[in-house]
N, C-alpha and C. Protein backbone atom coordinates (compact mmCIF):
# COMPACT_ATOMS: atom_id res chain seq x y z
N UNK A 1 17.24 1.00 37.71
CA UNK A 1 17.35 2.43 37.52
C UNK A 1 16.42 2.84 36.38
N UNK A 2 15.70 4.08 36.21
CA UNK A 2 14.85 4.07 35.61
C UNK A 2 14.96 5.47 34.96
N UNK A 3 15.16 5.57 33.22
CA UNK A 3 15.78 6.11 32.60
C UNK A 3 14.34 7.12 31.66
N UNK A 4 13.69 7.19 32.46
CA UNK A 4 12.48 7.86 32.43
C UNK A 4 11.75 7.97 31.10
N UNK A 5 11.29 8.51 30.36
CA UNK A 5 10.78 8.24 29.11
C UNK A 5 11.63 8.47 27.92
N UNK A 6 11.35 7.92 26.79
CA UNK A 6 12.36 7.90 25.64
C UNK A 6 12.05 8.97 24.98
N UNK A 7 13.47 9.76 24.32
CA UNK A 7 13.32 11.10 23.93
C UNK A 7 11.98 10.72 22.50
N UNK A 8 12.39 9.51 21.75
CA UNK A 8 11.17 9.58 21.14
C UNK A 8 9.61 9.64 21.34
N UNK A 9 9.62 9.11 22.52
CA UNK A 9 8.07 9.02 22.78
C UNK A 9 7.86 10.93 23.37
N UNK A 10 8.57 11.46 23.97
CA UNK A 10 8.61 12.85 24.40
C UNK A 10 8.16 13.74 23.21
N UNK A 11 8.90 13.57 21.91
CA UNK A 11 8.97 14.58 21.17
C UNK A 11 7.57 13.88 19.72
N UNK A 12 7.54 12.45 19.89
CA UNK A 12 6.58 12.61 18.68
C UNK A 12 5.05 12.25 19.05
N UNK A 13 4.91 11.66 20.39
CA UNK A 13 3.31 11.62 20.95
C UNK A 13 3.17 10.44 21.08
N UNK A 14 1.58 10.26 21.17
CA UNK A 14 1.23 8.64 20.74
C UNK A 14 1.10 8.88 19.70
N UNK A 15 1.31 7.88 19.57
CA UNK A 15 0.38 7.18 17.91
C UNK A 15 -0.67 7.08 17.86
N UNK A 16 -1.55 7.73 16.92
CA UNK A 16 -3.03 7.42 16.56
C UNK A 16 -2.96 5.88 16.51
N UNK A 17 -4.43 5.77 17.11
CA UNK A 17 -4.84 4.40 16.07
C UNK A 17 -5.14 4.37 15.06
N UNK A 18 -5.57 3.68 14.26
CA UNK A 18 -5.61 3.06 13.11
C UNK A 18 -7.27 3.17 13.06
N UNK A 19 -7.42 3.63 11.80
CA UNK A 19 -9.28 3.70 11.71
C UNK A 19 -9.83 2.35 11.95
N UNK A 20 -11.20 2.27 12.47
CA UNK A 20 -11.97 0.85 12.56
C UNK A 20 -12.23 0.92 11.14
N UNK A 21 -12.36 -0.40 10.34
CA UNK A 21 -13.04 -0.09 8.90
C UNK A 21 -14.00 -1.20 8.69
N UNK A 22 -15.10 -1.03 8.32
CA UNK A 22 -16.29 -2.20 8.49
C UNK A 22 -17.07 -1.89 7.15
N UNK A 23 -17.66 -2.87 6.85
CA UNK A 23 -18.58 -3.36 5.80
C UNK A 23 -20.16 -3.25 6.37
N UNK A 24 -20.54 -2.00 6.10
CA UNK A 24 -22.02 -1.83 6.64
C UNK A 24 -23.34 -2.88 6.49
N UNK A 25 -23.71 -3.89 7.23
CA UNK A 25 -24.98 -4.23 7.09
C UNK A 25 -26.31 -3.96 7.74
N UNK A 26 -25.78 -2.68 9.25
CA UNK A 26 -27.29 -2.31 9.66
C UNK A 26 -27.74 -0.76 8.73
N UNK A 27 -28.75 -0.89 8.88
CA UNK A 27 -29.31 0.15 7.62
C UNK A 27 -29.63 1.32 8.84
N UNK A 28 -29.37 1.20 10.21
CA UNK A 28 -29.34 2.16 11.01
C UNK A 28 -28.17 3.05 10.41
N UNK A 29 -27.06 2.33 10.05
CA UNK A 29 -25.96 3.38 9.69
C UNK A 29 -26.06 5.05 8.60
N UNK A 30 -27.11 4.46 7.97
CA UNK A 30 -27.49 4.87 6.71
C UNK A 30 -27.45 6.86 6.88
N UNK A 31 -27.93 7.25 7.86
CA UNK A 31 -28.20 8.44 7.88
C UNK A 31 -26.51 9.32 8.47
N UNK A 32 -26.20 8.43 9.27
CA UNK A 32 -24.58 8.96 9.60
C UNK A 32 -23.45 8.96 8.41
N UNK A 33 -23.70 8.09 7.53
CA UNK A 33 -23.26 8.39 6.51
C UNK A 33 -23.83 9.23 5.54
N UNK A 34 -25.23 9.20 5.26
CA UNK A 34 -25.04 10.35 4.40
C UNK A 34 -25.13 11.64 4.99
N UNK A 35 -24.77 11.76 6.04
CA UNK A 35 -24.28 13.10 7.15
C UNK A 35 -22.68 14.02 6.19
N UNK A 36 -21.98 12.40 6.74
CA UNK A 36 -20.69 12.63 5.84
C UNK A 36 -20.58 13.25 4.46
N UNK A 37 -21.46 12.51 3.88
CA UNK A 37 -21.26 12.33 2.26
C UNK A 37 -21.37 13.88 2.26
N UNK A 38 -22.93 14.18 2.77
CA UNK A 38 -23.41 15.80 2.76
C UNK A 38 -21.85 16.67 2.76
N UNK A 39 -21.05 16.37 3.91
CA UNK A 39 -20.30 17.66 4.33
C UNK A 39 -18.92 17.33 3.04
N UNK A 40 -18.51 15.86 2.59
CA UNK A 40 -17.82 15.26 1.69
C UNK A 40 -17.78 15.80 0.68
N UNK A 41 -19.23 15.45 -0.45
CA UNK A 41 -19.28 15.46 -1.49
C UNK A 41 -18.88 17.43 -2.00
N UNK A 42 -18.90 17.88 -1.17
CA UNK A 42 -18.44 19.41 -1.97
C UNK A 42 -17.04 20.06 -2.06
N UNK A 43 -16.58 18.78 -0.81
CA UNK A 43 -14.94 19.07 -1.45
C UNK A 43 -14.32 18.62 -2.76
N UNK A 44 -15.23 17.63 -2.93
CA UNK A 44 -14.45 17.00 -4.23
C UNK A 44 -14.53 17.84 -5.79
N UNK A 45 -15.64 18.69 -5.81
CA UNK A 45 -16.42 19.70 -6.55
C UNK A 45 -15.57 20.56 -7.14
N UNK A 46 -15.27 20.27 -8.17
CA UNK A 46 -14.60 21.89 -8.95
C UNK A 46 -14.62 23.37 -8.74
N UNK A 47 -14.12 24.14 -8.50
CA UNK A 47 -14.58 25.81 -8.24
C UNK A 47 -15.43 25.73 -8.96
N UNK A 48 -15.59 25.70 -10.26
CA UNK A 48 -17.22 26.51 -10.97
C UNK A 48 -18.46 25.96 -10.81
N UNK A 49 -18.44 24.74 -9.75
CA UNK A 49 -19.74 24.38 -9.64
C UNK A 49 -20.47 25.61 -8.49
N UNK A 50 -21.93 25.90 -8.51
CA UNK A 50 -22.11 26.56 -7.58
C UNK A 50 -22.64 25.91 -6.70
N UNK A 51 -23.07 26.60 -5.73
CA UNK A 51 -23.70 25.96 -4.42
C UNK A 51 -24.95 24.96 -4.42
N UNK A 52 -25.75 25.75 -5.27
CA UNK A 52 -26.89 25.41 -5.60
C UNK A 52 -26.88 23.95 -6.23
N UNK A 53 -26.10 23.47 -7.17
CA UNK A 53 -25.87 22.72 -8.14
C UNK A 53 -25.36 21.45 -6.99
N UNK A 54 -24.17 22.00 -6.07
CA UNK A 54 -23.93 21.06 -5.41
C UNK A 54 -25.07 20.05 -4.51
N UNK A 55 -25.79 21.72 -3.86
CA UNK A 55 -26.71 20.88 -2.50
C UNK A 55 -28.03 20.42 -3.10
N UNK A 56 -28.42 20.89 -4.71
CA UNK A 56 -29.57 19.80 -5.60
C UNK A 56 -28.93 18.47 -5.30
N UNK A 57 -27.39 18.18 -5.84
CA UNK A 57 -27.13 16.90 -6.24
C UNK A 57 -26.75 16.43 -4.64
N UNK A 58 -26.82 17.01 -3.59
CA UNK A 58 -26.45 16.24 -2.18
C UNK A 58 -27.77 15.75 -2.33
N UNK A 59 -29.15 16.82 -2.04
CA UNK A 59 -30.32 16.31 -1.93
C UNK A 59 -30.74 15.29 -2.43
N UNK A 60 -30.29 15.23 -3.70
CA UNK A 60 -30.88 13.79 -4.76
C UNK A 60 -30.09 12.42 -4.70
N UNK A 61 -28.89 12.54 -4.02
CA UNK A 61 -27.84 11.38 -4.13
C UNK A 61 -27.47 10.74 -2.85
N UNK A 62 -28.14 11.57 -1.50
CA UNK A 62 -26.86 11.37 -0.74
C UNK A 62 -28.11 11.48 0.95
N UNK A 63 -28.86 11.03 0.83
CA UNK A 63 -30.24 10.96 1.76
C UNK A 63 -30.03 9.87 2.14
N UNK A 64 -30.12 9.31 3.59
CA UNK A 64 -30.43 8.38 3.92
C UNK A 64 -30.95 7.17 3.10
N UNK A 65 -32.17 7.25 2.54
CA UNK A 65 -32.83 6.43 1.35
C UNK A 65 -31.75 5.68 0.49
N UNK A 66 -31.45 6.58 -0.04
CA UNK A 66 -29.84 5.76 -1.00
C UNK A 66 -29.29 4.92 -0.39
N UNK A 67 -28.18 5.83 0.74
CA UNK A 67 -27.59 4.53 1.14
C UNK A 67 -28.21 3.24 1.68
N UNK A 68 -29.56 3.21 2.19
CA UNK A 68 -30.30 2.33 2.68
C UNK A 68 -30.31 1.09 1.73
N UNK A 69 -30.48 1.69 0.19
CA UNK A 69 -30.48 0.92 -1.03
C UNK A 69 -29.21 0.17 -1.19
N UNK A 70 -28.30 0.92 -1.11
CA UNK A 70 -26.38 0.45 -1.28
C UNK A 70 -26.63 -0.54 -0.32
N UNK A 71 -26.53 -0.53 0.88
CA UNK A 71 -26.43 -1.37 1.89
C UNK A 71 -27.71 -2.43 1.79
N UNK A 72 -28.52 -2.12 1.05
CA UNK A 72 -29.75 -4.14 0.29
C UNK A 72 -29.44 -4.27 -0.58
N UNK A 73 -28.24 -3.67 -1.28
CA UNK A 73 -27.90 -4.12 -2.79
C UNK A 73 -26.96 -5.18 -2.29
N UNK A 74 -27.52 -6.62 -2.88
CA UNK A 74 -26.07 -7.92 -3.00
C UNK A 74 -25.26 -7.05 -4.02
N UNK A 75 -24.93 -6.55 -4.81
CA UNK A 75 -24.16 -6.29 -5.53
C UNK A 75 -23.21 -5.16 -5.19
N UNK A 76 -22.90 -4.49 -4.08
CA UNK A 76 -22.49 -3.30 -3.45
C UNK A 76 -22.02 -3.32 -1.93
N UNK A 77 -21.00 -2.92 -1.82
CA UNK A 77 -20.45 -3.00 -0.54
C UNK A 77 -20.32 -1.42 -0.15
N UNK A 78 -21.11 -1.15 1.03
CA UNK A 78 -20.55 0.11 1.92
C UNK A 78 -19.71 -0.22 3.01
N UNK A 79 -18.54 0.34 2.76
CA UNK A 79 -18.11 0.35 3.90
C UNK A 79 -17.63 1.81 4.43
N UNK A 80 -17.57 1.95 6.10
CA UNK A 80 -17.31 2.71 6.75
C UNK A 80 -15.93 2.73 8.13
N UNK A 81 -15.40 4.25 7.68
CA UNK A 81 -14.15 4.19 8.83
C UNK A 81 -15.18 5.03 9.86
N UNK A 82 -14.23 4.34 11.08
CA UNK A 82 -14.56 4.81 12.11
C UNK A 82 -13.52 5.58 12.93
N UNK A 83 -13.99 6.50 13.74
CA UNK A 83 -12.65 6.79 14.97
C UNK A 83 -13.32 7.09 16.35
N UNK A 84 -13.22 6.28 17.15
CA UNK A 84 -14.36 6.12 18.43
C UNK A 84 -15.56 6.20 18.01
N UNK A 85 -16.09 5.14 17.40
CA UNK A 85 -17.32 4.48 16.80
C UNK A 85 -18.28 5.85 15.95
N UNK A 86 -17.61 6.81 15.48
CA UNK A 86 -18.26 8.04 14.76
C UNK A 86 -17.63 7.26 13.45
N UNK A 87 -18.39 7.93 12.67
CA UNK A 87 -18.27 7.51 10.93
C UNK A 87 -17.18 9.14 10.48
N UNK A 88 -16.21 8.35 10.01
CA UNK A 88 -15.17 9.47 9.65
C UNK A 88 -14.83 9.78 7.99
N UNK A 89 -15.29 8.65 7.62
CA UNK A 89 -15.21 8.26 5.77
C UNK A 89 -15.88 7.10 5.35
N UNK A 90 -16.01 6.98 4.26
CA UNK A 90 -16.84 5.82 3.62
C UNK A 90 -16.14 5.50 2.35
N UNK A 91 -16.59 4.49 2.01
CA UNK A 91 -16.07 3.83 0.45
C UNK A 91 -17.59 3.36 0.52
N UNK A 92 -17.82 3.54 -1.63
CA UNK A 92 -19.08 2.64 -1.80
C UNK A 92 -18.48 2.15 -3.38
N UNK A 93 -18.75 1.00 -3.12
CA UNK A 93 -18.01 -0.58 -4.51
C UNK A 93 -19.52 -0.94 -4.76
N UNK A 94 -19.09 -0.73 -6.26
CA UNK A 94 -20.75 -1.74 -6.99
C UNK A 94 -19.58 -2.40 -7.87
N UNK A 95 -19.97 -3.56 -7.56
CA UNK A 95 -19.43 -5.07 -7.92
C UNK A 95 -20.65 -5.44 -9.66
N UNK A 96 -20.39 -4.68 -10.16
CA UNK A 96 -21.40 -4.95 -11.96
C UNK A 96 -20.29 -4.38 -12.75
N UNK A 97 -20.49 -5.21 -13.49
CA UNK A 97 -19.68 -4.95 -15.12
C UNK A 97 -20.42 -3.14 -15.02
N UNK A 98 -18.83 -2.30 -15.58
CA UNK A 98 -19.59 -0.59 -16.04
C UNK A 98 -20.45 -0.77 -17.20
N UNK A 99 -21.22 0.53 -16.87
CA UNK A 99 -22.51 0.35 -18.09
C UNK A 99 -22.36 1.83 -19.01
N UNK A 100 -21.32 2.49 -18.29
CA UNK A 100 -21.28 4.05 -19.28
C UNK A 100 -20.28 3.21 -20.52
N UNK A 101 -20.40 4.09 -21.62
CA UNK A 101 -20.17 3.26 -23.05
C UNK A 101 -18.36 3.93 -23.29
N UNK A 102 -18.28 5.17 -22.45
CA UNK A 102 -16.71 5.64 -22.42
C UNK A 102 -15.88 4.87 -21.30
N UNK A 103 -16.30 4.20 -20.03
CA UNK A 103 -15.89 3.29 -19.35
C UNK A 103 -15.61 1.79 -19.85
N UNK A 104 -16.90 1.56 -20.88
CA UNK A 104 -16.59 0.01 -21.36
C UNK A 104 -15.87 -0.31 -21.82
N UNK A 105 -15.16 0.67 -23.00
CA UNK A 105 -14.03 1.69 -24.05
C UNK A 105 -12.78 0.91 -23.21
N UNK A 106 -13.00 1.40 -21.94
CA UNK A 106 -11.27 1.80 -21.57
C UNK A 106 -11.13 0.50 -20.33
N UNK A 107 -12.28 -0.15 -19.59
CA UNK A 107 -12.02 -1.39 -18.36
C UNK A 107 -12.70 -2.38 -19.25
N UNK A 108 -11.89 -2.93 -19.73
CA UNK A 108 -12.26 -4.18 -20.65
C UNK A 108 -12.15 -5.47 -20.06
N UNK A 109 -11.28 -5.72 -18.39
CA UNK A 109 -11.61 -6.90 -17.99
C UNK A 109 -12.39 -6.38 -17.21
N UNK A 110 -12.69 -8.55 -17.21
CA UNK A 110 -13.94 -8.82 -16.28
C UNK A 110 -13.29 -10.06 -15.32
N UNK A 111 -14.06 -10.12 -14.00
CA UNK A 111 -15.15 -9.28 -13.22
C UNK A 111 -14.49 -7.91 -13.09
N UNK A 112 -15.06 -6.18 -12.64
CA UNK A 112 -14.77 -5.66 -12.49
C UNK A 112 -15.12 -5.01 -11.61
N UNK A 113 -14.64 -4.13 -10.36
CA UNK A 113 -15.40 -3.90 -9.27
C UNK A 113 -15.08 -2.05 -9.19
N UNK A 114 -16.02 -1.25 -9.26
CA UNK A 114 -15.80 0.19 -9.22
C UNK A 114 -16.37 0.91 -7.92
N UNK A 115 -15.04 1.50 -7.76
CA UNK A 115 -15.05 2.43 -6.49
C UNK A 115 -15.69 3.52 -6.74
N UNK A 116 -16.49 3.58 -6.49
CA UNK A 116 -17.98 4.69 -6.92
C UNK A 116 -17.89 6.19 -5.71
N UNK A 117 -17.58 5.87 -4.42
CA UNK A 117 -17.48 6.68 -3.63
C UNK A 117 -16.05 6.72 -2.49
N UNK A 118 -15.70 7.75 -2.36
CA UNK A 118 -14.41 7.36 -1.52
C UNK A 118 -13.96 8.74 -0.60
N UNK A 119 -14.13 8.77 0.01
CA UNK A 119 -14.80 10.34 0.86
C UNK A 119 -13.97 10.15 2.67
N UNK A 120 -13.50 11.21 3.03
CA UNK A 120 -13.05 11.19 4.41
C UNK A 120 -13.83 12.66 4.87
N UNK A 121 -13.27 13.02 5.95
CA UNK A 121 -14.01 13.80 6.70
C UNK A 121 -12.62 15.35 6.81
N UNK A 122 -12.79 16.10 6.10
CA UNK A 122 -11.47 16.99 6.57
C UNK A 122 -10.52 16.68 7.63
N UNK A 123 -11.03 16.94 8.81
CA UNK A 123 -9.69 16.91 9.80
C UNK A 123 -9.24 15.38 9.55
N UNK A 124 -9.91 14.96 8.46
CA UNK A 124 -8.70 13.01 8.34
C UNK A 124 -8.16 12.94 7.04
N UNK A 125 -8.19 14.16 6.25
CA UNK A 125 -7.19 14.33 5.18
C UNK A 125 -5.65 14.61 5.79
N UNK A 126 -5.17 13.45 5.03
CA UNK A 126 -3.84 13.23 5.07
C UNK A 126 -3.18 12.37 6.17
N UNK A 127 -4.32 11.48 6.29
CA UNK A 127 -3.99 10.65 7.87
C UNK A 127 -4.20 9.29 6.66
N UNK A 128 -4.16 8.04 7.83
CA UNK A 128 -4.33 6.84 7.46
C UNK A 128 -5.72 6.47 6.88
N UNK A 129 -6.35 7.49 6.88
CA UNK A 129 -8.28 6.44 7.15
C UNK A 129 -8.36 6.18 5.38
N UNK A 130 -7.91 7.27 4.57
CA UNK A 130 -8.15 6.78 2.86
C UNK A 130 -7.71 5.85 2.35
N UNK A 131 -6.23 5.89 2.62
CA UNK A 131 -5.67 4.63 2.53
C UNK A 131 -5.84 3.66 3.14
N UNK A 132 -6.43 3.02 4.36
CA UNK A 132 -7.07 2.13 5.16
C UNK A 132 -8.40 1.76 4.21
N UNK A 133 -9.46 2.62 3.81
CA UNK A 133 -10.62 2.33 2.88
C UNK A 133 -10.25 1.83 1.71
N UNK A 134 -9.22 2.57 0.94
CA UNK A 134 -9.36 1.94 -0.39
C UNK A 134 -8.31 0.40 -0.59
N UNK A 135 -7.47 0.35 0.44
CA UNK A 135 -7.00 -1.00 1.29
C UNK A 135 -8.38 -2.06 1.14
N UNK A 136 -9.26 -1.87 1.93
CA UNK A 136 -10.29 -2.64 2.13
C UNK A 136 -10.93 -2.30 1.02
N UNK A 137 -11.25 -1.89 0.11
CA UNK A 137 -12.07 -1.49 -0.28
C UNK A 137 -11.80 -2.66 -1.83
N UNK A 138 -10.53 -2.50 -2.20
CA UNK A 138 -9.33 -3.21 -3.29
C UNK A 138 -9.55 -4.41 -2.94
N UNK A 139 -9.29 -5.30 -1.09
CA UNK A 139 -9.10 -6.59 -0.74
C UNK A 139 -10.90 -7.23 -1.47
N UNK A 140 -11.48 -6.48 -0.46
CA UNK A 140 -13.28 -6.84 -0.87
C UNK A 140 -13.37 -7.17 -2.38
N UNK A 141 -12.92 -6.22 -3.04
CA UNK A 141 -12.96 -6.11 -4.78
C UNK A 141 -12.62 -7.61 -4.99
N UNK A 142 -11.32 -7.91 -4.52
CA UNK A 142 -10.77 -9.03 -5.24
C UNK A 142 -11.20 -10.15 -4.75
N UNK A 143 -11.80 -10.47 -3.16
CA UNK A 143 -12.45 -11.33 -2.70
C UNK A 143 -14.16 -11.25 -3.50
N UNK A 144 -14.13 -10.53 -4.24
CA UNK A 144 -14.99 -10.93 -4.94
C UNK A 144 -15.33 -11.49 -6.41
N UNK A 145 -14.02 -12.10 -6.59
CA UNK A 145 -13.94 -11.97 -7.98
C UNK A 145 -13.25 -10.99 -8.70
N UNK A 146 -13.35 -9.93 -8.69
CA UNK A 146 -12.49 -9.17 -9.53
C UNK A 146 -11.37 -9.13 -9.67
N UNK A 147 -11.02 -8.60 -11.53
CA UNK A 147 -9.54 -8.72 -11.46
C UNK A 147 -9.06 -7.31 -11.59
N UNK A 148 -10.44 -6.38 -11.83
CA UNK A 148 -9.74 -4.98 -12.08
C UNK A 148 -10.95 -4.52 -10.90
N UNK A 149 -10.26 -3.10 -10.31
CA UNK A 149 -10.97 -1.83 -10.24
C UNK A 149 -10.90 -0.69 -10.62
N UNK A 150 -11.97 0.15 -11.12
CA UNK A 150 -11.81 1.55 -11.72
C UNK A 150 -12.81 2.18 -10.90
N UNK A 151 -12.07 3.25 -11.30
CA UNK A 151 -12.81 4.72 -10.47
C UNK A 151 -13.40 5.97 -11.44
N UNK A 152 -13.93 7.24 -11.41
CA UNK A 152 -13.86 8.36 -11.98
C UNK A 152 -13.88 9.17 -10.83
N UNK A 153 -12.50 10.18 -11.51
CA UNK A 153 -12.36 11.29 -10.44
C UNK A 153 -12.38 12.54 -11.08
N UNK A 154 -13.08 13.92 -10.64
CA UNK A 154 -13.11 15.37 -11.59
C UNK A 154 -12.00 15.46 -12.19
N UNK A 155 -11.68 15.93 -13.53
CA UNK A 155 -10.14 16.27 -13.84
C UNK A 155 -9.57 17.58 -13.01
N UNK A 156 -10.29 18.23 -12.37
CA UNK A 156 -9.72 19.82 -11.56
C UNK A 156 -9.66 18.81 -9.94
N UNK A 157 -9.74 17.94 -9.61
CA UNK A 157 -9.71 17.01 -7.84
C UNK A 157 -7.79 16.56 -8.28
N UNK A 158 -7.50 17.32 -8.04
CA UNK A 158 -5.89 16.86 -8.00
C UNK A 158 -5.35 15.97 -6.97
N UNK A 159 -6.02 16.45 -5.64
CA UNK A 159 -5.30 16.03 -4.46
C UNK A 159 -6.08 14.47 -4.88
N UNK A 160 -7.38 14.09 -4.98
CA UNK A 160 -7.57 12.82 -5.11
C UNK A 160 -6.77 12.09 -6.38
N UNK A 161 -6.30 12.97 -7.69
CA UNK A 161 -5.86 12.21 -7.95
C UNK A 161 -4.56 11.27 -7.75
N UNK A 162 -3.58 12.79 -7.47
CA UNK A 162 -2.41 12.35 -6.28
C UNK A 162 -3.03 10.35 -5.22
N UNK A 163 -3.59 10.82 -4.39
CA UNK A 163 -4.07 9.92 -4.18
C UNK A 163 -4.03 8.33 -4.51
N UNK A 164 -5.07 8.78 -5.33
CA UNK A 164 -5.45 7.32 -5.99
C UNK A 164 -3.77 6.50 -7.20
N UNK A 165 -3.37 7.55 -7.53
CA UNK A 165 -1.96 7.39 -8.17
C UNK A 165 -1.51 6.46 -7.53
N UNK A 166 -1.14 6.96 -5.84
CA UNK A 166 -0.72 6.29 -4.71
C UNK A 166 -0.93 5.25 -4.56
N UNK A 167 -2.10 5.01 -4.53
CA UNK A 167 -2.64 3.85 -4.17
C UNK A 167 -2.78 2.83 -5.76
N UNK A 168 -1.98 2.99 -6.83
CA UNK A 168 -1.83 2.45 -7.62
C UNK A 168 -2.57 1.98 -9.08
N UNK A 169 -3.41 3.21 -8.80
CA UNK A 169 -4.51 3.52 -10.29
C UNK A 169 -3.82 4.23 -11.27
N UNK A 170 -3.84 4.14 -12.44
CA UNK A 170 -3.58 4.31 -13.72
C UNK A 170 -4.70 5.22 -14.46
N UNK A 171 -4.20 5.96 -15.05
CA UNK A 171 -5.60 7.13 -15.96
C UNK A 171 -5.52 6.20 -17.35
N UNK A 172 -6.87 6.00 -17.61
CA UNK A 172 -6.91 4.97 -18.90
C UNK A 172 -7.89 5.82 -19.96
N UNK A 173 -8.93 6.75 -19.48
CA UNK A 173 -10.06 7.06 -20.30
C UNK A 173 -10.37 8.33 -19.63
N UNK A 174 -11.18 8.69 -20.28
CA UNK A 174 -12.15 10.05 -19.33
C UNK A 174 -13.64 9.41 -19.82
N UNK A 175 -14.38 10.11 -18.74
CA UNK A 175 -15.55 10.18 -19.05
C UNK A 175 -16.46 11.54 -18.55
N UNK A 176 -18.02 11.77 -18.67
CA UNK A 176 -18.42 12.74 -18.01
C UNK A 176 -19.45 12.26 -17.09
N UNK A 177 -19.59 13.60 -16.01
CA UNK A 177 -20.35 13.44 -14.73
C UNK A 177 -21.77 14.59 -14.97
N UNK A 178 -22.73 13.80 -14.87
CA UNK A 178 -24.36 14.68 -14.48
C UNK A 178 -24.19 14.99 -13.02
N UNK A 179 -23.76 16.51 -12.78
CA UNK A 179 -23.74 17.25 -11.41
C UNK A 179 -24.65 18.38 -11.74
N UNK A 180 -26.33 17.71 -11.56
CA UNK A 180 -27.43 18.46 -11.28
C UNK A 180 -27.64 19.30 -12.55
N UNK A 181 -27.15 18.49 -13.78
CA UNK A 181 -27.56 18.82 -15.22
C UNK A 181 -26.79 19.76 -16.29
N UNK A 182 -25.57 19.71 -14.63
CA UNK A 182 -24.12 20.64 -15.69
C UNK A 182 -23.18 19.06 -15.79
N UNK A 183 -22.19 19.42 -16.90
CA UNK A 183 -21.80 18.09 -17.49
C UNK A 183 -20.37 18.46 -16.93
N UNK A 184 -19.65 17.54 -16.27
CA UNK A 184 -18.27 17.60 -15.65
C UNK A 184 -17.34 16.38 -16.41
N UNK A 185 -15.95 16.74 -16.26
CA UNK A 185 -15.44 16.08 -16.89
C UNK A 185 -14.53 15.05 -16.27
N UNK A 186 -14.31 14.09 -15.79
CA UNK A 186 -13.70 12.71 -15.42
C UNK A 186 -12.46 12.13 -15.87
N UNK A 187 -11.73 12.08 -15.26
CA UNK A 187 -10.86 10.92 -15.49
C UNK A 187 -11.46 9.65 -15.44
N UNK A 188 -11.17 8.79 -16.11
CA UNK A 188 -11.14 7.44 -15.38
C UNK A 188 -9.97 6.55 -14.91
N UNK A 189 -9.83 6.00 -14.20
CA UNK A 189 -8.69 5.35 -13.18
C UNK A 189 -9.15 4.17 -13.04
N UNK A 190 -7.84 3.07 -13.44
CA UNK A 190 -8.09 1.91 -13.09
C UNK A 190 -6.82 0.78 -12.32
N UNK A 191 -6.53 0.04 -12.13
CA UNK A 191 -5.81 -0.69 -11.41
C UNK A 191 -6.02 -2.50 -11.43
N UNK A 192 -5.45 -3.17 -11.09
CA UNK A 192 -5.75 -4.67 -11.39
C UNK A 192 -5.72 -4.71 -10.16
N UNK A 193 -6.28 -5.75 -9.62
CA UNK A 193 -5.91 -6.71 -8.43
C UNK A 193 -5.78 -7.76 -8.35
């Protein structure tokens, strides 16, 4: 007898899958991500930055070229989520001791691995794919040696800091950010692994 579908599956759907998450080594990828970064990097942006300020610093940071560099750097891992083989978010880890002198201050162990970029795509805020990246992003860290990772996030990016809280970072320091020659102000966030 056949008791037809379960009121749960009726009322809550399927289940998404789960983002693909990969460690970029073709440098074909390079331009689909900084597609992302482009539409990314201005959410993370404080109200008083202006437009201008933002799409200088997309132009200068976030070109194909760069990531081409991230992805031949031994010292740097890109990785990318996917959802039906489209690039939906990225993480970018440079695996070097920090070199800003208010970071050295406050991540005093070593090895140390910093989450430099950590970016989703709007319609995947508040889904699995951030937490899936900085998942991988933490495992990579520590398969590499490291015993800490730190981050800097704007002090006005709340929702990331929420976030990263989550995912078990600690505010240890501040530091500041060159966004196209206006000076922004940083948390810094760190975590052990």
């Amino acid at each position: 007898m056949n008791a037809g579908p379960s009121k749960t599956a009726a009322t809550t759907g399927p289940t998404p899958a789960a983002p693909v998450i990969d460690v970029v080594a073709d440098t074909a990828l390079a331009a689909e991500v900084a597609d992302v970064a482009a539409i990314t990097f201005p959410l993370a942006c404080p109200p008083h930055c202006t437009d201008g300020d933002i799409a200088a610093f997309v132009a200068n940071n976030f070109q194909p070229a760069n990531f081409v560099r991230h992805i031949q750097n031994p010292e740097s891992d890109l990785l990318v989520a996917r959802e039906d083989r489209k690039v939906i978010g990225y993480s970018l880890i440079h695996h070097t001791p920090p070199s800003n002198p208010d970071v050295t201050a406050v991540v005093t162990e070593r090895p140390a691995s910093e989450i430099s970029k950590m970016y989703v795509l709007p319609g995947h805020h508040g889904s699995a794919v951030a937490a899936a990246l900085m998942t991988t992003a933490l495992g990579i860290s520590r398969d590499r040696g490291s015993v800490v990772a730190w981050l800097g996030v704007n002090q006005h990016n709340h929702r990331a800091q929420r976030f990263y809280t989550k995912m078990g970072f600690t505010r240890v320091g501040e530091k500041t950010f060159d966004l196209n020659g206006n000076v922004e102000h940083d948390y810094v966030l760190s975590r052990r692994l």
